[in-house]
N, C-alpha and C. Protein backbone atom coordinates (compact mmCIF):
# COMPACT_ATOMS: atom_id res chain seq x y z
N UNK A 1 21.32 -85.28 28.50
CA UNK A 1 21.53 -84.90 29.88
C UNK A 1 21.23 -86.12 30.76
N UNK A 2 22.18 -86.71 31.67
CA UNK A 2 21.72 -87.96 32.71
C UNK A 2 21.64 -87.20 33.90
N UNK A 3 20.15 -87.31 33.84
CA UNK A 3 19.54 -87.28 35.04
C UNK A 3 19.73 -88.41 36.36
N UNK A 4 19.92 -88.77 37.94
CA UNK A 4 19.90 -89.56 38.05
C UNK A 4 19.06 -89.94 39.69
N UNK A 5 17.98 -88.51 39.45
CA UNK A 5 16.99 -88.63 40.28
C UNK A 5 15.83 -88.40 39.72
N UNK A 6 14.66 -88.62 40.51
CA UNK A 6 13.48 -88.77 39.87
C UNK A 6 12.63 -87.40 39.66
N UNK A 7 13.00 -86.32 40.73
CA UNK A 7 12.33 -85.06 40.62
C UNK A 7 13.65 -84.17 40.95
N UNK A 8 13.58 -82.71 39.99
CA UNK A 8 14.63 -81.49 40.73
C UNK A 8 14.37 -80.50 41.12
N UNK A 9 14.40 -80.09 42.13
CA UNK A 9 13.65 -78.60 42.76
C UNK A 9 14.15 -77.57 42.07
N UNK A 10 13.36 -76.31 41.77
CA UNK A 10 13.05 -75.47 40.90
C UNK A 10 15.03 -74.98 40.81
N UNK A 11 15.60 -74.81 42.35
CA UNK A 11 16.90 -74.37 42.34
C UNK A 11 17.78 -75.03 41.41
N UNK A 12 17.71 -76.36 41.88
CA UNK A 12 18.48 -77.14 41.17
C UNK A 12 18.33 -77.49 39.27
N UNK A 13 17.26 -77.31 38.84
CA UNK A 13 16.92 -77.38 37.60
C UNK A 13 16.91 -75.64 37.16
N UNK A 14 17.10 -74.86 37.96
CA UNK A 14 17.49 -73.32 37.06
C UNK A 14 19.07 -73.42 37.08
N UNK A 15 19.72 -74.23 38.28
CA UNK A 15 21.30 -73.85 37.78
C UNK A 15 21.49 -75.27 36.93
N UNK A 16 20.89 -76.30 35.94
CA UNK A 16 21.69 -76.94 35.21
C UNK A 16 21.58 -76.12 34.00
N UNK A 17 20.35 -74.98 33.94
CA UNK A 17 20.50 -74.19 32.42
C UNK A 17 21.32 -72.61 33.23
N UNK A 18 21.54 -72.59 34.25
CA UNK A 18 22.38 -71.43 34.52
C UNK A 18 21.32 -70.06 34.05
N UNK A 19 20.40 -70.34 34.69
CA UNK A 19 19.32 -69.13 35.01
C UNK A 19 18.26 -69.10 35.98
N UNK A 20 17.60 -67.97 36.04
CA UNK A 20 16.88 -67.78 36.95
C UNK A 20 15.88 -68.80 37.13
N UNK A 21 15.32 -68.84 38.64
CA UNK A 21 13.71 -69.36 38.71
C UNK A 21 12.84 -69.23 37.81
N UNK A 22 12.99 -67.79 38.39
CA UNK A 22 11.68 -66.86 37.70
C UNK A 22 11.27 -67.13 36.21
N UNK A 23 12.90 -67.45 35.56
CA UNK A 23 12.35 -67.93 34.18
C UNK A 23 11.82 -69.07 33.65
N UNK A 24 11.89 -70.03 34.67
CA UNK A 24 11.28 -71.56 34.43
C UNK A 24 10.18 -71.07 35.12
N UNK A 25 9.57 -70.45 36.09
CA UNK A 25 8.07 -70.35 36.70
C UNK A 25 7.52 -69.24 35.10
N UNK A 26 8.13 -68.64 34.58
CA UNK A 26 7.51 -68.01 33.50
C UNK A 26 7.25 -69.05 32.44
N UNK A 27 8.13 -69.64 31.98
CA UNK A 27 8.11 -70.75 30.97
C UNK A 27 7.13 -71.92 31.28
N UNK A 28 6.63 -72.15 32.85
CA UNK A 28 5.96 -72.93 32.91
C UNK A 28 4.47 -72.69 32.74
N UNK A 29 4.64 -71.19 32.74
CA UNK A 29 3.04 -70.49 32.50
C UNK A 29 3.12 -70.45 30.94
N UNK A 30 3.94 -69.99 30.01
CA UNK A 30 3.61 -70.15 28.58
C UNK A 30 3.70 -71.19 27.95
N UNK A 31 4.44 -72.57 28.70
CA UNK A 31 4.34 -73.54 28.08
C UNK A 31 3.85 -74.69 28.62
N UNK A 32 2.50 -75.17 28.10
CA UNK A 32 1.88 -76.25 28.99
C UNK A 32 2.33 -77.68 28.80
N UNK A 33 3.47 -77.72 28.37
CA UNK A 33 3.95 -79.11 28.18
C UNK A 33 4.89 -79.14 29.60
N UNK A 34 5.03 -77.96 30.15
CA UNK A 34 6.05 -77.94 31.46
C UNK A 34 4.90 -78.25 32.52
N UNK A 35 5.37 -79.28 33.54
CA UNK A 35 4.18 -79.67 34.44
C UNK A 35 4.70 -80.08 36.09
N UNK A 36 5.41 -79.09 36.46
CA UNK A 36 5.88 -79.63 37.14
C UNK A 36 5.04 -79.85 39.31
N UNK A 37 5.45 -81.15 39.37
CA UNK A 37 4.80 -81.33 40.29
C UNK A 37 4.73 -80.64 41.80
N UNK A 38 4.14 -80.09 42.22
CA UNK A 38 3.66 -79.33 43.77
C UNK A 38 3.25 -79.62 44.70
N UNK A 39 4.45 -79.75 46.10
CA UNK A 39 3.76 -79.92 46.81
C UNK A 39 2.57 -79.06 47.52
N UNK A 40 2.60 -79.32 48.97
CA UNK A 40 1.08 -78.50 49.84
C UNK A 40 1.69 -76.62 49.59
N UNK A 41 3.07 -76.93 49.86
CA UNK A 41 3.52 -75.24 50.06
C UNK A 41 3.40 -74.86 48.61
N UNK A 42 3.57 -75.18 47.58
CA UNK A 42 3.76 -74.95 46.12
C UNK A 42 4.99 -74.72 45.96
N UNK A 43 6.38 -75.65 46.47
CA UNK A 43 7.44 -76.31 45.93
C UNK A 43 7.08 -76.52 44.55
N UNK A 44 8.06 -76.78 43.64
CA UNK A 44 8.03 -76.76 42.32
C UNK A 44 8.95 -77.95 42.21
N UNK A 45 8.86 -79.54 41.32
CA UNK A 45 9.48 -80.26 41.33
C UNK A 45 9.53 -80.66 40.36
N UNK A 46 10.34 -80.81 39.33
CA UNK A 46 10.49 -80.76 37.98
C UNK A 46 11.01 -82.88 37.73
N UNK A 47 9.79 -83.00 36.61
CA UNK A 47 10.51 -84.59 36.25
C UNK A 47 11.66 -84.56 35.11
N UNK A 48 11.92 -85.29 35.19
CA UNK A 48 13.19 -85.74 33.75
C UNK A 48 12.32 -85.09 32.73
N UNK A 49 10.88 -85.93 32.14
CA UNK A 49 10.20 -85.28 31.25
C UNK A 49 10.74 -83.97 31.20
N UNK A 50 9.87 -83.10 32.23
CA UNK A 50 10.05 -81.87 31.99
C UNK A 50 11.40 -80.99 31.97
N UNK A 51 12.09 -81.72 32.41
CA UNK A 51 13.65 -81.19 32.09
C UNK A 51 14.03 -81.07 30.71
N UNK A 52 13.72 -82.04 30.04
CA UNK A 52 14.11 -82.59 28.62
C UNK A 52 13.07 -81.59 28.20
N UNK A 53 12.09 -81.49 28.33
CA UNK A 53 11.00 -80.12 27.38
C UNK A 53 11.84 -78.58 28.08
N UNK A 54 12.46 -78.48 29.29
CA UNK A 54 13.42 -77.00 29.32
C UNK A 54 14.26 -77.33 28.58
N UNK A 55 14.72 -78.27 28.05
CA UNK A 55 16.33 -78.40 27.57
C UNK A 55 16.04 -77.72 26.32
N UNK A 56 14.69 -78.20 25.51
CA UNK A 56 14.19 -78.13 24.45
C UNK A 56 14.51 -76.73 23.90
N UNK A 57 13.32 -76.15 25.25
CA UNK A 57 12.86 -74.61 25.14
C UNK A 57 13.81 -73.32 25.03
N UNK A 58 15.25 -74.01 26.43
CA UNK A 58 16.56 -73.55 26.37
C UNK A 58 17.13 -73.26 24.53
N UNK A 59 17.48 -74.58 24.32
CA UNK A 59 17.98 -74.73 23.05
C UNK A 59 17.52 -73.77 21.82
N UNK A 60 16.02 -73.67 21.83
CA UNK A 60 15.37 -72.93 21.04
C UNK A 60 15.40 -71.39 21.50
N UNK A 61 15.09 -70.74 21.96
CA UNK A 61 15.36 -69.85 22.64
C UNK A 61 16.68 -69.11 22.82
N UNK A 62 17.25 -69.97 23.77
CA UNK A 62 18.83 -68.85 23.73
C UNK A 62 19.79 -69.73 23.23
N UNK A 63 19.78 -70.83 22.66
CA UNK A 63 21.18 -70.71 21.65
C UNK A 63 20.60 -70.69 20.21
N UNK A 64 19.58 -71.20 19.88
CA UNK A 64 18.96 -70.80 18.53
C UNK A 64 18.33 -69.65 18.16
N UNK A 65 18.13 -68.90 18.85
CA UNK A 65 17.50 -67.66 18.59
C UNK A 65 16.27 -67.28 18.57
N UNK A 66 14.92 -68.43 19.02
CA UNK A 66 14.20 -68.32 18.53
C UNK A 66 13.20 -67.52 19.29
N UNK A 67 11.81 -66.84 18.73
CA UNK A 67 11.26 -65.91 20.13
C UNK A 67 10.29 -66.95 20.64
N UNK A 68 9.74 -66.81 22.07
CA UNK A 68 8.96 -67.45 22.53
C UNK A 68 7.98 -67.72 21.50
N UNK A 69 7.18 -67.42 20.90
CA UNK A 69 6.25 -67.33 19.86
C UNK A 69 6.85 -68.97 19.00
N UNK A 70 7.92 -68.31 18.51
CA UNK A 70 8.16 -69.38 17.49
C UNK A 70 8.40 -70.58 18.28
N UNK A 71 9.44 -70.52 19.74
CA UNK A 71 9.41 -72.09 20.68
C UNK A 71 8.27 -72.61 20.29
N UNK A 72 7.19 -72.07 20.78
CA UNK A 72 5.48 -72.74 21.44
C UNK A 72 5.24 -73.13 19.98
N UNK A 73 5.37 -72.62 18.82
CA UNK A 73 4.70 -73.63 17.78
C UNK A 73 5.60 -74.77 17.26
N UNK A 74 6.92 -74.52 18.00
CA UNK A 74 7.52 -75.45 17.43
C UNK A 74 6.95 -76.84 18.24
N UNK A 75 7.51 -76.82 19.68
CA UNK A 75 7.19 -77.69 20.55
C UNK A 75 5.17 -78.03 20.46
N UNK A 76 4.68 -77.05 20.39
CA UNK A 76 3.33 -77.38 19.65
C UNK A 76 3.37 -78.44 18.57
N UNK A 77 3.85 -78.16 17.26
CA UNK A 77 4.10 -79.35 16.33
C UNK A 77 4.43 -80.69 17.11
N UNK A 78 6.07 -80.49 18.07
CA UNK A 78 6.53 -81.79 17.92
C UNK A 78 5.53 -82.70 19.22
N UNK A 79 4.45 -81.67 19.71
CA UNK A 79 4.21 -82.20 21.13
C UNK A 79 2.57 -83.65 19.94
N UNK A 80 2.23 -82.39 19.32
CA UNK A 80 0.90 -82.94 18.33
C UNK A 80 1.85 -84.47 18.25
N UNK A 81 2.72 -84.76 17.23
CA UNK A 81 3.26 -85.64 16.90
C UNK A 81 3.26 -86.57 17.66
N UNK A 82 4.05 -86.12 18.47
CA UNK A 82 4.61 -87.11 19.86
C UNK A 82 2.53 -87.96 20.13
N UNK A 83 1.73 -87.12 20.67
CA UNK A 83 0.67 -87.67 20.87
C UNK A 83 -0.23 -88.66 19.62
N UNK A 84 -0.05 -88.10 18.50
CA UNK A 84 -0.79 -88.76 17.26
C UNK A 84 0.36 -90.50 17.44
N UNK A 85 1.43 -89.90 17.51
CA UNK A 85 2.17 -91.36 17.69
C UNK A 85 1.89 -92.36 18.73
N UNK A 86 1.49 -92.06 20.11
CA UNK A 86 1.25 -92.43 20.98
C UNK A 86 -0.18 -93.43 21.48
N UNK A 87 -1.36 -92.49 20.33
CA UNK A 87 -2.55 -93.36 20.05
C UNK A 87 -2.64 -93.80 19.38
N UNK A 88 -1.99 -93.57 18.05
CA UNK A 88 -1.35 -94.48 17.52
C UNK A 88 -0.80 -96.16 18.00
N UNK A 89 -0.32 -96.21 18.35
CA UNK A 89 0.01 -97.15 19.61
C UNK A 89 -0.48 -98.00 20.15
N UNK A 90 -1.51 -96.97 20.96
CA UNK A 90 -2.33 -97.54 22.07
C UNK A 90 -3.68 -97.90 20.72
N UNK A 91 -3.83 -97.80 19.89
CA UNK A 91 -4.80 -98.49 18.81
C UNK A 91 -4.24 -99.65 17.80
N UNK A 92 -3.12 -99.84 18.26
CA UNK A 92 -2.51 -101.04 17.67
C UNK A 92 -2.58 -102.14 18.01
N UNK A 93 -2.34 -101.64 20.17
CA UNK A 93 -2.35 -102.74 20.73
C UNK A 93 -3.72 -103.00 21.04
N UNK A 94 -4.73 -102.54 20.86
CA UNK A 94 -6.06 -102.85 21.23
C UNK A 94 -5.97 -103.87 20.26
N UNK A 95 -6.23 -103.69 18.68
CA UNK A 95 -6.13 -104.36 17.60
C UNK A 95 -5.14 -105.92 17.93
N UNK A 96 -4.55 -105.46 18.41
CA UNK A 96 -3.35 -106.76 18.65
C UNK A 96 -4.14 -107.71 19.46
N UNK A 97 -4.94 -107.05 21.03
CA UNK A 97 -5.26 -107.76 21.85
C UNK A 97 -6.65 -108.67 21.12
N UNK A 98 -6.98 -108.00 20.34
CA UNK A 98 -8.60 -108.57 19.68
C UNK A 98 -8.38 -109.74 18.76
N UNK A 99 -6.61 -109.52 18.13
CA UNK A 99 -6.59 -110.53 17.42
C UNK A 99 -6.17 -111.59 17.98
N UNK A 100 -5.15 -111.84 19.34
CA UNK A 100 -5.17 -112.93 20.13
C UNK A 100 -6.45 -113.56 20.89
N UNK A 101 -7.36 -112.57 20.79
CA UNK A 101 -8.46 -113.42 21.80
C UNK A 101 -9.22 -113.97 20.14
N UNK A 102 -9.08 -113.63 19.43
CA UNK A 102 -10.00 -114.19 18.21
C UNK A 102 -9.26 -115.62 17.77
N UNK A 103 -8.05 -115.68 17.64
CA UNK A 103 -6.74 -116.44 17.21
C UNK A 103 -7.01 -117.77 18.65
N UNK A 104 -7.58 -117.10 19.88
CA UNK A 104 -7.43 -118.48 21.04
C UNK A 104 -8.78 -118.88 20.34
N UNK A 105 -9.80 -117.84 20.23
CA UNK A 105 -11.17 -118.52 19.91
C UNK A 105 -11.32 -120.04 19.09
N UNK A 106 -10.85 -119.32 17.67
CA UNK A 106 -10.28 -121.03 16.97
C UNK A 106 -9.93 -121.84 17.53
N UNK A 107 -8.85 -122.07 18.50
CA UNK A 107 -8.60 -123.34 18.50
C UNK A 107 -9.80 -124.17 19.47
């Protein structure tokens, strides 16, 4: 999906899946990977991120069949992943940074 703004109000991100509000303000209560940002009134402003986690939920849900139950452990699994990969990462480059300051030390 090309997105080609930075946030979409709740309207505009229920008609690219062609459904209600109500069902993304529901989905955002059972699924905490949906986060979408609020202003003072409690506007609802959805990022790309979180578009791409409805697209997900969409997909699973009503064209795959799956029940809410089964979404949340799925996206549960892939969310674990996504994070184990991520510190992953961020413990590499620590490692990385320790070995350039050790590597200037020598000379």
């Amino acid at each position: 999906m090309e997105l080609d703004k930075p946030y979409y109000s709740i309207t505009e991100t229920a008609r690219m899946f062609n459904v209600n509000a109500s069902l993304l303000r529901y989905w955002e209560k059972e699924f905490p990977q949906i986060k979408p940002y609020k202003n003072k009134k409690g506007d609802r402003y959805f990022t790309q991120k979180d578009i791409e986690t409805i697209q997900t939920i969409y997909n699973l849900t009503k064209v795959q069949g799956y029940t809410l139950q089964g979404a949340k452990e799925i996206l549960k699994r892939e969310f674990g992943k996504h994070a184990t990969q991520a510190q992953a990462v961020a413990t590499l480059q620590k490692i990385k940074e320790k070995l350039i300051a050790i590597r200037d030390n020598l000379d």
